[in-house]
C-alpha atoms as a PDB file:
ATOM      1  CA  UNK A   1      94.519  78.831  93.549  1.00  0.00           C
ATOM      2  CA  UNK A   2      96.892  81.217  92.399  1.00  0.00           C
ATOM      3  CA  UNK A   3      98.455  83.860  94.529  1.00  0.00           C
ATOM      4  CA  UNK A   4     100.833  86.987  93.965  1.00  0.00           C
ATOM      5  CA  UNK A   5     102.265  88.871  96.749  1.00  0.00           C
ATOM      6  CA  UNK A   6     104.265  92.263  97.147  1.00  0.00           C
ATOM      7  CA  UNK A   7     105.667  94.062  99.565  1.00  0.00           C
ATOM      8  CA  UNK A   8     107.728  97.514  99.367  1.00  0.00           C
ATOM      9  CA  UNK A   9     112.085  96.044 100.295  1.00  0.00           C
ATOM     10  CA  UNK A  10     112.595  99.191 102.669  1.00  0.00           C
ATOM     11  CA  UNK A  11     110.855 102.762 103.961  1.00  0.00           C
ATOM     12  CA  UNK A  12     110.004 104.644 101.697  1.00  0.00           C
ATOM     13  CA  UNK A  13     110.256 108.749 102.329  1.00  0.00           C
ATOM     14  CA  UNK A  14     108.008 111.477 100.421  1.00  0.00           C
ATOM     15  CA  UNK A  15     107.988 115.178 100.766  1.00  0.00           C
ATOM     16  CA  UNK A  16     104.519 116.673 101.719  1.00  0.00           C
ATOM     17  CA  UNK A  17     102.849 119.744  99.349  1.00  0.00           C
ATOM     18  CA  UNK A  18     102.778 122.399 101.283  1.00  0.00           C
ATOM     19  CA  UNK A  19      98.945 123.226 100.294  1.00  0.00           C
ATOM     20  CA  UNK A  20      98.370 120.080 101.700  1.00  0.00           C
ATOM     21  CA  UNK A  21      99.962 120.376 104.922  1.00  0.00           C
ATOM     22  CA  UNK A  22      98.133 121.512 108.108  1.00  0.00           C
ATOM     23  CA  UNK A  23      99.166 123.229 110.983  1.00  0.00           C
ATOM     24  CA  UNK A  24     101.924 121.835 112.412  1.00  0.00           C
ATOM     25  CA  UNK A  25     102.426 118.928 110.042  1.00  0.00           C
ATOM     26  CA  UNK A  26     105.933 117.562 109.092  1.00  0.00           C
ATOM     27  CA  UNK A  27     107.150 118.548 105.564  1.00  0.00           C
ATOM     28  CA  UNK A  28     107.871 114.766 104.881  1.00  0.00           C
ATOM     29  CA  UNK A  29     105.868 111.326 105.437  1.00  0.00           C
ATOM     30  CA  UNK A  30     107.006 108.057 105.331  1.00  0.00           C
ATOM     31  CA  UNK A  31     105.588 104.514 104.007  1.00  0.00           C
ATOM     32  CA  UNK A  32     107.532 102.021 107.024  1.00  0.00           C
ATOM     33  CA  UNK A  33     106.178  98.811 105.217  1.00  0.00           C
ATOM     34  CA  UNK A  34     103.565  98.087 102.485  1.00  0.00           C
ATOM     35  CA  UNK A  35     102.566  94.781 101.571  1.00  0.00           C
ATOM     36  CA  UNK A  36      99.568  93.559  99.097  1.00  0.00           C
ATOM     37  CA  UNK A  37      98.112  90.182  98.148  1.00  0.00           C
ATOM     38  CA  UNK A  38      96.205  89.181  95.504  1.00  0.00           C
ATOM     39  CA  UNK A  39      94.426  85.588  94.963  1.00  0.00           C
ATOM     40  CA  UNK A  40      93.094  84.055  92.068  1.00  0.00           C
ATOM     41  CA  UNK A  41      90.699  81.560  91.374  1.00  0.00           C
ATOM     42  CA  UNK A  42      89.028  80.135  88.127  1.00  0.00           C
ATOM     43  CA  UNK A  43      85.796  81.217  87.063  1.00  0.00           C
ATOM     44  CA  UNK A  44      83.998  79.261  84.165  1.00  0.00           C
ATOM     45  CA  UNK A  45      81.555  81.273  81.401  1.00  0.00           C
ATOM     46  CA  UNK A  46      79.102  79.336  79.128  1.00  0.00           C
ATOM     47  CA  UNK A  47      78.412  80.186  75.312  1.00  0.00           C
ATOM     48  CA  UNK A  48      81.212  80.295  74.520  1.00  0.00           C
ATOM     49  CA  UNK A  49      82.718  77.980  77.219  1.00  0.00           C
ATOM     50  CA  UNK A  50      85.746  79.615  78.414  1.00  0.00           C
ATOM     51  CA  UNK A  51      87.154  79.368  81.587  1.00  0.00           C
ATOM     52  CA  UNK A  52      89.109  82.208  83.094  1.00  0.00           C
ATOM     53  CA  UNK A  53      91.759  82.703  86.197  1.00  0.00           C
ATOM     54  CA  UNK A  54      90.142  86.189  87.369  1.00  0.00           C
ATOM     55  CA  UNK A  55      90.678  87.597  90.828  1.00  0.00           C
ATOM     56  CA  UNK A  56      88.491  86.708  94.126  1.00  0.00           C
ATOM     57  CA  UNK A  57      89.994  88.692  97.026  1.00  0.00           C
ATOM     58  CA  UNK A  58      92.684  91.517  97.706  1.00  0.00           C
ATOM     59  CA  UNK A  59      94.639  92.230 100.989  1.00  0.00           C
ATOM     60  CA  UNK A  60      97.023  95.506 101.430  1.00  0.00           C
ATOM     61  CA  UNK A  61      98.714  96.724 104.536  1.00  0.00           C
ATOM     62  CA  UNK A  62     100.698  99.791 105.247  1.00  0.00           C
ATOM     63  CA  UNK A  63     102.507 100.982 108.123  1.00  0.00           C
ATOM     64  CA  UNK A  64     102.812 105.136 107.963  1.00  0.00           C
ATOM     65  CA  UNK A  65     104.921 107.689 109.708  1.00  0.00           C
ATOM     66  CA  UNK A  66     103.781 111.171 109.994  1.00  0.00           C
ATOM     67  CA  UNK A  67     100.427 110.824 108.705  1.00  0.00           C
ATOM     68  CA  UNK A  68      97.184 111.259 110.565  1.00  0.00           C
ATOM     69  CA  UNK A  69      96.815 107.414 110.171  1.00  0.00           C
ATOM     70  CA  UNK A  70      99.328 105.131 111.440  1.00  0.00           C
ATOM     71  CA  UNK A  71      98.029 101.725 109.919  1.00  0.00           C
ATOM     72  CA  UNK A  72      95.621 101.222 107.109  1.00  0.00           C
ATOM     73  CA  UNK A  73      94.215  97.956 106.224  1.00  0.00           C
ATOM     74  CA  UNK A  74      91.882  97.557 102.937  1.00  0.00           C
ATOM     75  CA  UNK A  75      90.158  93.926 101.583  1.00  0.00           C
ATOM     76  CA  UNK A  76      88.462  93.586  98.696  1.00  0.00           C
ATOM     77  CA  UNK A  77      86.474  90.236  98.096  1.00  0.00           C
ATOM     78  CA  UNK A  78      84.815  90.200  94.141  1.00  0.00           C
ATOM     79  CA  UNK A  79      82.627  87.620  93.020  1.00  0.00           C
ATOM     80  CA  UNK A  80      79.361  87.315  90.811  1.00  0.00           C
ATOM     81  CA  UNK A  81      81.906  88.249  87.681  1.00  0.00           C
ATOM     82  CA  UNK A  82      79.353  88.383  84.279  1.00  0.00           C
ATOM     83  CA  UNK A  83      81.079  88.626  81.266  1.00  0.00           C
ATOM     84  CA  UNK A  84      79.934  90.628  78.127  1.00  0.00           C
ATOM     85  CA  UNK A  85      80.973  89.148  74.265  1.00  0.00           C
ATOM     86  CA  UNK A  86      80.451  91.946  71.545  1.00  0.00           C
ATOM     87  CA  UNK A  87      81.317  91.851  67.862  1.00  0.00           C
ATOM     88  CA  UNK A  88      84.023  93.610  66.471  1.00  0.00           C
ATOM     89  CA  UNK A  89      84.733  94.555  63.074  1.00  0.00           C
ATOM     90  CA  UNK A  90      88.006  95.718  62.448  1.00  0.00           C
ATOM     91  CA  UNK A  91      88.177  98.009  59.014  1.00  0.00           C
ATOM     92  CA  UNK A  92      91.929  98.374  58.013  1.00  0.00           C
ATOM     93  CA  UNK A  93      93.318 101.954  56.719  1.00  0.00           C
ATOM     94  CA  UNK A  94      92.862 102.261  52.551  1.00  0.00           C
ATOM     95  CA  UNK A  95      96.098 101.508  50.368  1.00  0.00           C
ATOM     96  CA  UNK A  96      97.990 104.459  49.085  1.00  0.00           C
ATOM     97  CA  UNK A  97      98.977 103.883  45.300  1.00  0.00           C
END
């Protein structure tokens, strides 16, 4: 299984719009930490026969300051993929004489 990872090196500080700040609301937030994780696994087709590295699950966690959340976590597990094959034809732009 493959894997790729990411995380944000240091805080990260944003100025809020005011039309989007409430009553009493700090003019900036603040991302503390972010991290994500992504892992891959192989997933086979049949006619054609073609095997694919596609991904199976998703992690991200981040760690706010002034925001009305403090901690969000989010997961995302895919399966069942299906794959669709179409023909193409591919008409090229006349010649200019």
């Amino acid at each position: 299984m493959l894997r790729v990872d990411e995380r944000l090196s240091g805080m990260y500080e944003f100025p809020v719009p005011r039309e989007q700040r409430r009553r009493g609301m700090r003019r900036t937030m603040a991302i503390e930490s972010s991290s994500s994780t992504v892992r891959y696994r192989r997933v086979a087709f049949s006619d054609p026969d073609e095997t694919l590295l596609l991904p199976a699950s998703s992690e991200s966690m981040t760690i706010w300051r002034n925001a009305g959340v403090a901690r969000q976590f989010i997961t995302h597990e895919i399966s069942n993929y299906r794959r669709f094959v179409t023909g193409v034809r591919v008409m090229g732009a006349p010649r200019r004489r």
